[in-house]
C-alpha atoms as a PDB file:
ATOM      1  CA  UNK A   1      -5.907   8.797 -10.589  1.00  0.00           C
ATOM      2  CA  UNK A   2      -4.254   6.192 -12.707  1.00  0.00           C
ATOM      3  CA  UNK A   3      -2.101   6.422 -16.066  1.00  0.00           C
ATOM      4  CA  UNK A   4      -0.557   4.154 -18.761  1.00  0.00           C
ATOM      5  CA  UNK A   5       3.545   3.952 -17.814  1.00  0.00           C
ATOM      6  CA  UNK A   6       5.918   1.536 -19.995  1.00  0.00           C
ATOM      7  CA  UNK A   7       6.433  -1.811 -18.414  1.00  0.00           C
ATOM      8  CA  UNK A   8       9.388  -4.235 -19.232  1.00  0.00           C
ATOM      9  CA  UNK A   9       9.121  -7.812 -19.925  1.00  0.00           C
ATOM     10  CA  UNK A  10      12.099  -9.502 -20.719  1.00  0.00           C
ATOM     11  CA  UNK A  11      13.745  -7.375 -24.086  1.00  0.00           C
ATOM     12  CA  UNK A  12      10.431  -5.628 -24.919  1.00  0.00           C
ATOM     13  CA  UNK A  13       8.734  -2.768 -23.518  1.00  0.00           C
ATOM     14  CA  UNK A  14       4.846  -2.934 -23.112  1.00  0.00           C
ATOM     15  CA  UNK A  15       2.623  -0.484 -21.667  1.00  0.00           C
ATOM     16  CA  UNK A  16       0.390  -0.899 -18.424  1.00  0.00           C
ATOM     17  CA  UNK A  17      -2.156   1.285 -16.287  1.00  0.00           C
ATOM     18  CA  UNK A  18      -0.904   2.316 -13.298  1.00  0.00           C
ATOM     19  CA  UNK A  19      -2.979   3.069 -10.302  1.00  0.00           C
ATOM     20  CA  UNK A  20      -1.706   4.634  -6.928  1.00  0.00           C
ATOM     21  CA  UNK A  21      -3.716   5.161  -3.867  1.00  0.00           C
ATOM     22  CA  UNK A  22      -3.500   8.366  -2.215  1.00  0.00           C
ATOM     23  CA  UNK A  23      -3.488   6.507   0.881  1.00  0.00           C
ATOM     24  CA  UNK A  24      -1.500   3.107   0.619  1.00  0.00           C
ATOM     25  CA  UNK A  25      -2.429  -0.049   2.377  1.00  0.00           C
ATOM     26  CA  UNK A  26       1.253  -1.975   1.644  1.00  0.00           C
ATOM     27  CA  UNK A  27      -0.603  -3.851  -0.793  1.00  0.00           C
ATOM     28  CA  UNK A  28      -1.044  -4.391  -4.053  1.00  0.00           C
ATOM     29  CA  UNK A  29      -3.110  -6.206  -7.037  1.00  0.00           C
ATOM     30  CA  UNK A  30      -2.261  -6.977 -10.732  1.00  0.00           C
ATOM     31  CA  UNK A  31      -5.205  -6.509 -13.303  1.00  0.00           C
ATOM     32  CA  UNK A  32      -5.426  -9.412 -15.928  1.00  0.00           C
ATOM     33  CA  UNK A  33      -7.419  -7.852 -18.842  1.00  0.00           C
ATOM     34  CA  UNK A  34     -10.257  -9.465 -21.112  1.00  0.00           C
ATOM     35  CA  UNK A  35     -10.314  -9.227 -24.626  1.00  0.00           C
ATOM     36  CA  UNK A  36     -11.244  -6.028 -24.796  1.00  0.00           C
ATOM     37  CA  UNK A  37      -8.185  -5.018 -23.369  1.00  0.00           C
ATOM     38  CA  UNK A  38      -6.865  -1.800 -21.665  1.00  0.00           C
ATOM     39  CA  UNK A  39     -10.142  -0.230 -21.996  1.00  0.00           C
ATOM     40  CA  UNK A  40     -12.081   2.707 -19.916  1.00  0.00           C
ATOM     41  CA  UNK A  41     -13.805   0.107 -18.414  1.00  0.00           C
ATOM     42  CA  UNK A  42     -10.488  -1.963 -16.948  1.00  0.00           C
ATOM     43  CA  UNK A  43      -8.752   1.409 -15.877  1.00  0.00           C
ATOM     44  CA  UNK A  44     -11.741   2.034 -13.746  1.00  0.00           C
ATOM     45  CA  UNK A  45     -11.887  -0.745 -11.882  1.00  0.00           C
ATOM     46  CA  UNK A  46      -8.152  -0.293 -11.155  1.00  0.00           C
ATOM     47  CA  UNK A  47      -8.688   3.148  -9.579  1.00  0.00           C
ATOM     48  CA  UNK A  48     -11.748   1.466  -7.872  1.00  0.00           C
ATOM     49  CA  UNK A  49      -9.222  -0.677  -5.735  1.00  0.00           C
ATOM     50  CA  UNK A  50      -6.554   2.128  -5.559  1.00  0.00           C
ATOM     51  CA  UNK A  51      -9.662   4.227  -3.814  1.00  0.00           C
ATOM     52  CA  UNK A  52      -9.450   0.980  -0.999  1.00  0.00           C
ATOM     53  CA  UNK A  53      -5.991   1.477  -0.620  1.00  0.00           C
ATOM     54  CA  UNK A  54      -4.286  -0.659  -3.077  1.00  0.00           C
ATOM     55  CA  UNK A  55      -1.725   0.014  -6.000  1.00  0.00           C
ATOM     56  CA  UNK A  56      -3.067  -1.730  -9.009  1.00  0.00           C
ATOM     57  CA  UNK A  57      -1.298  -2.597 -12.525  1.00  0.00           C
ATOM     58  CA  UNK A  58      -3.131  -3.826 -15.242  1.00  0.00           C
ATOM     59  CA  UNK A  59      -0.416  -4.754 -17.930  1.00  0.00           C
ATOM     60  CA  UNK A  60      -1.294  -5.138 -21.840  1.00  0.00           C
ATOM     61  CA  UNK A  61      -1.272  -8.911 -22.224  1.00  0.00           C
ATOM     62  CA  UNK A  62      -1.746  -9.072 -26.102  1.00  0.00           C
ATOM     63  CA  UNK A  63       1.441  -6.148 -26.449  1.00  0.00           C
ATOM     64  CA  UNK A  64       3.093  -8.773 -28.479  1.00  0.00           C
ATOM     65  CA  UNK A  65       0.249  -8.222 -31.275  1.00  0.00           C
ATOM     66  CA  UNK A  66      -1.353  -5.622 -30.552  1.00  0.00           C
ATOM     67  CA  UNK A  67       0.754  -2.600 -28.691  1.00  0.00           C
ATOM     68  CA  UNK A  68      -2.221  -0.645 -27.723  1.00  0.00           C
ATOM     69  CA  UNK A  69      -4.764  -2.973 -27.680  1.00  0.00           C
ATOM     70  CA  UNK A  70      -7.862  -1.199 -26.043  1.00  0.00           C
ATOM     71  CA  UNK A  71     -11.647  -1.468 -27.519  1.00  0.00           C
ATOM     72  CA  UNK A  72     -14.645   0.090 -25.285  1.00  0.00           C
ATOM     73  CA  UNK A  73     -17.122  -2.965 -26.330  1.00  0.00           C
ATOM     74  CA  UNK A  74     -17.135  -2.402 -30.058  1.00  0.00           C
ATOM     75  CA  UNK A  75     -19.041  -5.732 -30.547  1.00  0.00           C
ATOM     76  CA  UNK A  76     -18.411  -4.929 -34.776  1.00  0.00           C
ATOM     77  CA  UNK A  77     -14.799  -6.002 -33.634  1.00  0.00           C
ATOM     78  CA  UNK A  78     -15.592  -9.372 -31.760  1.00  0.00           C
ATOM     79  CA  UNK A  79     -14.041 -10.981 -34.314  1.00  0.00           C
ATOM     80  CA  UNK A  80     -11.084  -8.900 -34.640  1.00  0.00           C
ATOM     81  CA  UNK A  81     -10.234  -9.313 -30.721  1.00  0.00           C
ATOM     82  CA  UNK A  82     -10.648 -12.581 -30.435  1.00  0.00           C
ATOM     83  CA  UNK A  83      -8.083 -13.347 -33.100  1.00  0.00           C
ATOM     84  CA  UNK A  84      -5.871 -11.757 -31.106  1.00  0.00           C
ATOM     85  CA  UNK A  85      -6.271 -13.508 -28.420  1.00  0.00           C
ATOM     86  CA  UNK A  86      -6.289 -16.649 -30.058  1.00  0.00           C
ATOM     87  CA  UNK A  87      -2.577 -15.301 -31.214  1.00  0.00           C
ATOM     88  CA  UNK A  88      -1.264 -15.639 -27.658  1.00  0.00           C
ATOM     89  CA  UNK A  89      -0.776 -18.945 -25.246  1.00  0.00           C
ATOM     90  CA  UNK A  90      -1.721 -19.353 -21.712  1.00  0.00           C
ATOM     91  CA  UNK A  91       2.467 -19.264 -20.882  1.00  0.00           C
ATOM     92  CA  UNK A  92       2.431 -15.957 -22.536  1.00  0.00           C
ATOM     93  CA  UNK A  93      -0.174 -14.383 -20.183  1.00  0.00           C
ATOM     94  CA  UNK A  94       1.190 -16.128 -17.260  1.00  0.00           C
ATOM     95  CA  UNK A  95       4.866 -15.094 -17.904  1.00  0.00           C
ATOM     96  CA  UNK A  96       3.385 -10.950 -18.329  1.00  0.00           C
ATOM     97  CA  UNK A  97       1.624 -11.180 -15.005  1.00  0.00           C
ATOM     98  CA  UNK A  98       4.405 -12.022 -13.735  1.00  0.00           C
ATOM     99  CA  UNK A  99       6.431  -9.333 -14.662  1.00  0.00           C
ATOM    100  CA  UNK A 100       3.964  -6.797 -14.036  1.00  0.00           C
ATOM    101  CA  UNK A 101       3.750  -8.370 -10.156  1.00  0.00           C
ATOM    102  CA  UNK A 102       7.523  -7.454  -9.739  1.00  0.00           C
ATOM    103  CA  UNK A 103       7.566  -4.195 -11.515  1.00  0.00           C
ATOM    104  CA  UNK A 104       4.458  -3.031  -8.933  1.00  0.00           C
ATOM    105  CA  UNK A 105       6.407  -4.294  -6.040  1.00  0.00           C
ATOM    106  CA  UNK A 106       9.461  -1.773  -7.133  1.00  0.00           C
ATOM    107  CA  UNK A 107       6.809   0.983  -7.797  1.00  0.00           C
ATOM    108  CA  UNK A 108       4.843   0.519  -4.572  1.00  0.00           C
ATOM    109  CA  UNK A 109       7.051  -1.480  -2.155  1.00  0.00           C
ATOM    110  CA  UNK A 110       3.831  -3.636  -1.940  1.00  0.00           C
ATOM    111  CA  UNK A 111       4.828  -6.961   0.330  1.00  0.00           C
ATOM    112  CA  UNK A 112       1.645  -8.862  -0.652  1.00  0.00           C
ATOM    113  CA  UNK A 113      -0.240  -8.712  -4.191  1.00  0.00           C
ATOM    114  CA  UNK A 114      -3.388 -10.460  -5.170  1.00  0.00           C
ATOM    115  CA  UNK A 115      -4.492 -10.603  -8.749  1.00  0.00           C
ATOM    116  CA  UNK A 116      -7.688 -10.033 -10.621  1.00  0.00           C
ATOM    117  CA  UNK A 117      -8.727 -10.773 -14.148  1.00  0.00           C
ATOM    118  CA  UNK A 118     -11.734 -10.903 -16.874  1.00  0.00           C
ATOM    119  CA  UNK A 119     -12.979 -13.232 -19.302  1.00  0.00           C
ATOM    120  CA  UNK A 120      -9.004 -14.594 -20.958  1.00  0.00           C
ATOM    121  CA  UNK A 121      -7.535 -13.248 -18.241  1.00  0.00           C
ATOM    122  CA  UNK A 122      -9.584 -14.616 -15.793  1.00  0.00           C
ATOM    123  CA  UNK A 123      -8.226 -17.948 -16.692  1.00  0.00           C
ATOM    124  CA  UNK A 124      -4.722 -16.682 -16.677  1.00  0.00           C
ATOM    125  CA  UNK A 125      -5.778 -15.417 -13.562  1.00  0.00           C
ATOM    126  CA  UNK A 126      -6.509 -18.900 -11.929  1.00  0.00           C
ATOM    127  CA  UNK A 127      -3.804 -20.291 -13.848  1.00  0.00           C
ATOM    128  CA  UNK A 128      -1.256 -17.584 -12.133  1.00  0.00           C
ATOM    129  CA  UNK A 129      -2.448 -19.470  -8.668  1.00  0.00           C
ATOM    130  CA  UNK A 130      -0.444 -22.703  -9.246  1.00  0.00           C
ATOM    131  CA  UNK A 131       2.922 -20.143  -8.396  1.00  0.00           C
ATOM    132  CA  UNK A 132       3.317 -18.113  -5.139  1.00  0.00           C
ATOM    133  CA  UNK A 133       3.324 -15.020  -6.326  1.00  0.00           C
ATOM    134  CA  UNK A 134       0.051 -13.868  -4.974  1.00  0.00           C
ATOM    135  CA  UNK A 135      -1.733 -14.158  -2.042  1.00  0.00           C
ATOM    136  CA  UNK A 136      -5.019 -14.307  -3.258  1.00  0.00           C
ATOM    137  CA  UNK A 137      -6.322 -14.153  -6.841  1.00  0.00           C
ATOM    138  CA  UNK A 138     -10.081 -13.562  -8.188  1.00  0.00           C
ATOM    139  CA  UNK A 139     -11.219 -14.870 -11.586  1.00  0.00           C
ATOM    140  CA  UNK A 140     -14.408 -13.271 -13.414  1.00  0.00           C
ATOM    141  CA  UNK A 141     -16.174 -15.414 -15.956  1.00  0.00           C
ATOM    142  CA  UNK A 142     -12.806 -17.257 -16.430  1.00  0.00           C
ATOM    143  CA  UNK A 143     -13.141 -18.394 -20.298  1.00  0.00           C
ATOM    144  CA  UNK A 144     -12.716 -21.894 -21.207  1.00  0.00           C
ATOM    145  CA  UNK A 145     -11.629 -22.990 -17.472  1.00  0.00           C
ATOM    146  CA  UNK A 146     -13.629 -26.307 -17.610  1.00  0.00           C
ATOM    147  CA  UNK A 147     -10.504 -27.482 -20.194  1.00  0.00           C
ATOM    148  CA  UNK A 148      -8.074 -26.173 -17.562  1.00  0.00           C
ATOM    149  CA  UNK A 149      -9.220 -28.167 -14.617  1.00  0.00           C
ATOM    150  CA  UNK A 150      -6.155 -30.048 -14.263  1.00  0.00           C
ATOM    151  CA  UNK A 151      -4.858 -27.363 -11.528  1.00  0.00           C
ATOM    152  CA  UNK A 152      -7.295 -27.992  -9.040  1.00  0.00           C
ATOM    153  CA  UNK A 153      -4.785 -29.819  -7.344  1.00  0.00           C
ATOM    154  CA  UNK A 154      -2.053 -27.902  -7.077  1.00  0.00           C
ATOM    155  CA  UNK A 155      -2.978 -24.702  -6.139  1.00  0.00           C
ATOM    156  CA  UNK A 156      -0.551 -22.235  -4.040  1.00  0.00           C
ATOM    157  CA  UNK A 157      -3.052 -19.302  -3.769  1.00  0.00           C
ATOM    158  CA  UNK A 158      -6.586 -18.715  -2.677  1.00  0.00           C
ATOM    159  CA  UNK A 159      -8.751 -18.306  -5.355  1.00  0.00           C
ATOM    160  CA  UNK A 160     -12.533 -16.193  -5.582  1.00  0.00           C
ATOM    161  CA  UNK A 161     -14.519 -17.576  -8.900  1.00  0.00           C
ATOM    162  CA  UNK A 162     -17.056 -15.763 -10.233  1.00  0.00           C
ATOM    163  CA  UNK A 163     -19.375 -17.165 -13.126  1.00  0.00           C
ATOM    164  CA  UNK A 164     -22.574 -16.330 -15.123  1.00  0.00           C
ATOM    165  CA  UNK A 165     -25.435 -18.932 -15.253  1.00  0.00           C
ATOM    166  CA  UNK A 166     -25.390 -19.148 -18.966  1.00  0.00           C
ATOM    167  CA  UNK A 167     -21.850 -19.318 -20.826  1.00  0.00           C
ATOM    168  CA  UNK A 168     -21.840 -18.707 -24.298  1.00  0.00           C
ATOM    169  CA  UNK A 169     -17.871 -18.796 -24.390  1.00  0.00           C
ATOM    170  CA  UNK A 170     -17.578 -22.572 -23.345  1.00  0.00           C
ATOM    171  CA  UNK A 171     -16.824 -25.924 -24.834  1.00  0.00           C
ATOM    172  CA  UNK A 172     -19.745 -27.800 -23.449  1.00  0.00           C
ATOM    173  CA  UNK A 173     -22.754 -27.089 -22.247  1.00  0.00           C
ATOM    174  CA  UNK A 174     -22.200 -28.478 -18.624  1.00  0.00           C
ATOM    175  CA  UNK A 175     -19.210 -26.082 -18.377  1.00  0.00           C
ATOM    176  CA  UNK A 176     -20.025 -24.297 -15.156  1.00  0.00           C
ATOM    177  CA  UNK A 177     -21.260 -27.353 -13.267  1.00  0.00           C
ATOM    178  CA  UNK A 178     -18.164 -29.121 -14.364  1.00  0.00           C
ATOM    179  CA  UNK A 179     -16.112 -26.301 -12.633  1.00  0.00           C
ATOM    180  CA  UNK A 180     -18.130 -25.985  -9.537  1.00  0.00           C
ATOM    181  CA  UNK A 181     -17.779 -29.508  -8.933  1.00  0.00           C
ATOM    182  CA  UNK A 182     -13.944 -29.663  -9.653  1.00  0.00           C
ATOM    183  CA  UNK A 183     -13.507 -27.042  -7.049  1.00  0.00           C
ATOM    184  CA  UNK A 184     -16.272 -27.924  -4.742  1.00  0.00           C
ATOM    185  CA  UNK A 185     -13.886 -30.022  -2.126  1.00  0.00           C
ATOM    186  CA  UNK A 186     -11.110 -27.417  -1.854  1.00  0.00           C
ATOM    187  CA  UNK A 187     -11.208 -25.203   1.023  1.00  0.00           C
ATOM    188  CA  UNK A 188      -8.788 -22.399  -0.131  1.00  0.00           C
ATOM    189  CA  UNK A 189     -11.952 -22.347  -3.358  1.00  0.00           C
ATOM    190  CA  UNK A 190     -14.722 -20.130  -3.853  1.00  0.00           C
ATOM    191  CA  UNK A 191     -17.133 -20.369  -6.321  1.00  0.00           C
ATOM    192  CA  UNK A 192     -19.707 -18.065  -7.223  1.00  0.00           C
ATOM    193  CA  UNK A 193     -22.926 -18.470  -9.913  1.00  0.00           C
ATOM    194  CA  UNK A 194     -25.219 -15.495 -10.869  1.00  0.00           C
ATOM    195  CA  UNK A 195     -28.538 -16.211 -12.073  1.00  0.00           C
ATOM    196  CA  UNK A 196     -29.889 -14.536 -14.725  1.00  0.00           C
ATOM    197  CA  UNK A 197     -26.346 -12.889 -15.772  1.00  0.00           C
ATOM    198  CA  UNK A 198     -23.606 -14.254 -18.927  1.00  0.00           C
ATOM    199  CA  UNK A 199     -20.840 -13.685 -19.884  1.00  0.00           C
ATOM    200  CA  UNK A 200     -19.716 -10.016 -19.359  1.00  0.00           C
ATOM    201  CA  UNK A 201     -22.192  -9.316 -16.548  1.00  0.00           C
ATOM    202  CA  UNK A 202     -19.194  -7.338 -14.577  1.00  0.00           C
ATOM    203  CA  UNK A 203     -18.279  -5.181 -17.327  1.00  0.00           C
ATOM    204  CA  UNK A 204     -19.733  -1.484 -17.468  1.00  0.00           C
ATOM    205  CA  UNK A 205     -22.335  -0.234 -20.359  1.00  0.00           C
ATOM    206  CA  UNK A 206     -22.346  -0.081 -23.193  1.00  0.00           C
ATOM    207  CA  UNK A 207     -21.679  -3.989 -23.257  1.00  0.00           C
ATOM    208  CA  UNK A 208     -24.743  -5.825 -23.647  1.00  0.00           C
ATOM    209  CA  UNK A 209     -24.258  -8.182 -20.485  1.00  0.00           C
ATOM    210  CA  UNK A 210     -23.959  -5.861 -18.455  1.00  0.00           C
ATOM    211  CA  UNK A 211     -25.650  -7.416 -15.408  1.00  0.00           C
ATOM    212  CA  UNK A 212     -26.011  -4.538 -12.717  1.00  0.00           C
ATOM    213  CA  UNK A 213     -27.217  -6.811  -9.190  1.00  0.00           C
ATOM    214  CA  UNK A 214     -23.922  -9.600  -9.972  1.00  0.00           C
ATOM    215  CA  UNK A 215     -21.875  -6.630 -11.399  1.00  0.00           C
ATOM    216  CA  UNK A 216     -22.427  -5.055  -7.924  1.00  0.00           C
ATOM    217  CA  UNK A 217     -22.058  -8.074  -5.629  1.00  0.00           C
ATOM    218  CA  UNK A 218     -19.214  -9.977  -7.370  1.00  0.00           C
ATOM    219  CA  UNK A 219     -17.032  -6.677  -6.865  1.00  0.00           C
ATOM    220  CA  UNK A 220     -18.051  -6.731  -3.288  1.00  0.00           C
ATOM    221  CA  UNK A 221     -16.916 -10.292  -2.986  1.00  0.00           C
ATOM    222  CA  UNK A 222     -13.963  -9.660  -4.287  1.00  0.00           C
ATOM    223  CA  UNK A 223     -12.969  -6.277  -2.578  1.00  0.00           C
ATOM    224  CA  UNK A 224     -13.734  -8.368   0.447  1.00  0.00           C
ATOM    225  CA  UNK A 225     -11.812 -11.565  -0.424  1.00  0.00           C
ATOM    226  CA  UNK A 226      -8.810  -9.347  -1.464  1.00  0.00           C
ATOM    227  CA  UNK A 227      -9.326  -7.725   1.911  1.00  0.00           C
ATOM    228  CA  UNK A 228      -9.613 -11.113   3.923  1.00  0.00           C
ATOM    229  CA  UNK A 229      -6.619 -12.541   2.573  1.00  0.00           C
ATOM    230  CA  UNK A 230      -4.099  -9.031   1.589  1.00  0.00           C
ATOM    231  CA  UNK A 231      -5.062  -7.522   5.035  1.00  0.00           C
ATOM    232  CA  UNK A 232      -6.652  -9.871   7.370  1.00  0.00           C
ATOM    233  CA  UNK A 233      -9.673  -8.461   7.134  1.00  0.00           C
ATOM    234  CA  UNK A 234      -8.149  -5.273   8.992  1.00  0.00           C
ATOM    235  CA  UNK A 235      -8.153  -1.776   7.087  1.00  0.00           C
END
């Protein structure tokens, strides 16, 4: 359904997976990718929501060192990945979703875009929701948010978090309890802890985590946030 088209942001020229939906809701969601980047796995999920309607753009957020960065779970390259990732700043990642959110409103005409991401961009993700760009953004396994919970206050967007139990990829052991609580008075806030699952649990085999029960039910929550808050709950 989908395929990888070149995507502008600012002077350079990236590439991103494009996803249209045979039968078009008006709405649209931007894809912020893990580590692993624009991987089998990622494209999937992205013709998963163009199947409910939406047109979906996942852009390359590590373009600026790595131009075709895309690794089906190749755990012998954990290393590699996460030095690039450790290349780019939050700013960086914000900035690209960005541009990817306007290039899919030229593409599709969409008039209201949520945003999804995984693992580094999961907390770009919930980063992106201190601007108004999207209506409603969903954050899986969001890595290292419990250093980034200075935004709680000033969200603009309604935001769906989904975590594992146990969190290898933190800075303190308390990590997810520390997040839970920073969000736990917003209203606009959901939080979400599967037992049993770490980090990972959403992505498809052959990675290790793979968690099939909160892989299943964390994509229902979100296809039904997005759907709450893009649609009104009508389809």
């Amino acid at each position: 359904m989908g395929q990888f088209i070149n995507l502008t942001i600012g002077n350079e020229t990236t590439r991103a997976w494009l996803s249209l939906p045979s039968r078009p809701n008006g709405r649209g969601i931007v894809l912020g990718m893990s580590v692993w980047g624009q991987n089998a796995d990622l494209c999937s999920w992205a013709d998963f929501m163009a199947d409910l309607g939406y047109a979906v753009i996942a852009p390359n957020l590590f373009w600026r060192n790595a131009p075709d960065h895309a690794v089906d779970y190749d755990f012998s390259r954990l290393e590699d990945v996460g030095a690039i990732m450790n290349q780019q700043n939050d700013e960086q990642g914000v900035e690209d979703l960005a541009c990817a959110a306007a290039a899919l409103k030229d593409l599709a005409g969409c008039d209201r875009l949520g945003l999804a991401g995984w693992c580094y961009g999961g907390r770009i993700a919930c980063l992106s929701a201190l601007n108004d760009l999207f209506c409603a953004v969903v954050a899986f396994y969001p890595t290292i948010l419990e250093t980034r919970l200075d935004i709680v206050d000033h969200l603009k967007a309604p935001l769906s978090i989904h975590l594992p139990e146990i969190e290898r990829f933190a800075t303190r052991d308390d990590a997810i309890e520390r997040i839970v609580a920073a969000f736990a008075d917003r209203a606009d806030v959901e939080t979400f802890v599967y037992e049993g699952a770490t980090h990972g649990f959403g992505f498809s085999p052959p990675h290790p985590n793979h968690h099939p029960a909160a892989a299943r039910l964390s994509n229902t929550r979100a296809a039904l946030f997005f759907d709450r808050h893009l649609n009104g709950g009508r389809r």
